[in-house]
C-alpha atoms as a PDB file:
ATOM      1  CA  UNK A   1      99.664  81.282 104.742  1.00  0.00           C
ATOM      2  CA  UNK A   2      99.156  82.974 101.406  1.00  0.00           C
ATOM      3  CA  UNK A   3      98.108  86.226 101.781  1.00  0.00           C
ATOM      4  CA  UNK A   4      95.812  87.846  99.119  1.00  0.00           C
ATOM      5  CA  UNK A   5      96.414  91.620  98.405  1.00  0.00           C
ATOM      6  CA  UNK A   6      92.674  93.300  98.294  1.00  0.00           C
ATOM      7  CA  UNK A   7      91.724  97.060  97.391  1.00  0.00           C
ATOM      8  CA  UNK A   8      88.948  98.858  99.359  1.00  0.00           C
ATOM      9  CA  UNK A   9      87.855 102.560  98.558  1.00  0.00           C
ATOM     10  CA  UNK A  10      87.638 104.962 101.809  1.00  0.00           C
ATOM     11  CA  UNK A  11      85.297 108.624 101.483  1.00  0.00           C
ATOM     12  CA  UNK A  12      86.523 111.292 103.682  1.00  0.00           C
ATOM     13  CA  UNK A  13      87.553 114.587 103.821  1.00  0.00           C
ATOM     14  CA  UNK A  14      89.743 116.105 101.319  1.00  0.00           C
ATOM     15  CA  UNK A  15      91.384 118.228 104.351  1.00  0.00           C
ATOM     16  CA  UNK A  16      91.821 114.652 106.380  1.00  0.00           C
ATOM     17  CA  UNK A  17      92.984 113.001 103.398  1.00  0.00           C
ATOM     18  CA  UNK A  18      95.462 115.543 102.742  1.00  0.00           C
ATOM     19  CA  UNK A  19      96.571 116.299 106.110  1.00  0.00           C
ATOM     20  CA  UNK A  20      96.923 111.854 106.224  1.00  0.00           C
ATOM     21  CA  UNK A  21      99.558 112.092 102.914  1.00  0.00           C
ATOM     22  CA  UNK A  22     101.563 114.833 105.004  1.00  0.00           C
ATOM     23  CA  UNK A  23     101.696 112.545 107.956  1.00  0.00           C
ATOM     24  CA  UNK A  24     102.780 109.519 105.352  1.00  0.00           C
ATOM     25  CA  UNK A  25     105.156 111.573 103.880  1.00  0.00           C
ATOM     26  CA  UNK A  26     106.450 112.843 107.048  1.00  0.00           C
ATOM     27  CA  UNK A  27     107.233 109.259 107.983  1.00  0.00           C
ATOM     28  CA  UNK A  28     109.004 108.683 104.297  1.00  0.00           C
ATOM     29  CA  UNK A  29     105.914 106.408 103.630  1.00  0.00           C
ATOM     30  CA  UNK A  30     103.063 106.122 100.894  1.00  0.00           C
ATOM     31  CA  UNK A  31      99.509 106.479 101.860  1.00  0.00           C
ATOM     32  CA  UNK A  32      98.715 103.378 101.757  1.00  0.00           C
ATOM     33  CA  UNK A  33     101.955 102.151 103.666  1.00  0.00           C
ATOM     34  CA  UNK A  34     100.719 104.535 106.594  1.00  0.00           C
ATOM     35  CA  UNK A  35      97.624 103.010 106.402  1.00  0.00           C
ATOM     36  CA  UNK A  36      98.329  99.504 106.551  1.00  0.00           C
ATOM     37  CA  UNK A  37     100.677  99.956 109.794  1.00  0.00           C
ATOM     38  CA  UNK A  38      98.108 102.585 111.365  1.00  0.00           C
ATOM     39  CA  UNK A  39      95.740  99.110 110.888  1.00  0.00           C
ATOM     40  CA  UNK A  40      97.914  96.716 112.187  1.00  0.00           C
ATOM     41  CA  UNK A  41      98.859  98.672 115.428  1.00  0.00           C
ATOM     42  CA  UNK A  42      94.876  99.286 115.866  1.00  0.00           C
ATOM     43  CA  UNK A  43      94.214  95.599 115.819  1.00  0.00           C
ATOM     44  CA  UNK A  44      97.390  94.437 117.771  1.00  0.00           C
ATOM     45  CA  UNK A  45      95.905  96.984 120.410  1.00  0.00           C
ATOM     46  CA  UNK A  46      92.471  95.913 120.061  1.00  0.00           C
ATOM     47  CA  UNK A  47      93.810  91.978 120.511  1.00  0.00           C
ATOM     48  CA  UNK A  48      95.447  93.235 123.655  1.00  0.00           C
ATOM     49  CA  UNK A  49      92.763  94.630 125.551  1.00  0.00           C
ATOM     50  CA  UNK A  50      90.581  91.853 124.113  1.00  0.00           C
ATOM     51  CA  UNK A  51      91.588  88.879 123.067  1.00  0.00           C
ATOM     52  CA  UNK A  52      92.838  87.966 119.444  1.00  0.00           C
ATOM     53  CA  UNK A  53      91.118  87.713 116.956  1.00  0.00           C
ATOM     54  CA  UNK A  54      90.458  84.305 115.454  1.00  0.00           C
ATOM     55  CA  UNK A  55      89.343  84.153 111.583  1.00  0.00           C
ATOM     56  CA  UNK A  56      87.749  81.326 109.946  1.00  0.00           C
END
């Protein structure tokens, strides 16, 4: 499957989206890296206590 790379914009806190790129950095990561795994261990958790998720 192809996968197609899409950009979203998120409004939040400045002190949560500063304290989030310490965290990424922490973890030798960018922002968006930390993100993207935060996202895919939310949904893989989600799937577990559910079921998976099935797109069309």
């Amino acid at each position: 499957m192809m996968t197609k790379i899409v950009k979203f914009t998120l409004r939040t806190e400045s002190e949560l989206l500063q304290k989030f790129h310490f965290v990424a950095q922490y973890h030798g990561r960018s922002s968006n890296r930390e993100l993207e795994i935060l996202m895919k261990k939310h949904i893989a958790e989600f799937e577990r206590k559910h079921k998976k998720i099935v797109l069309e």
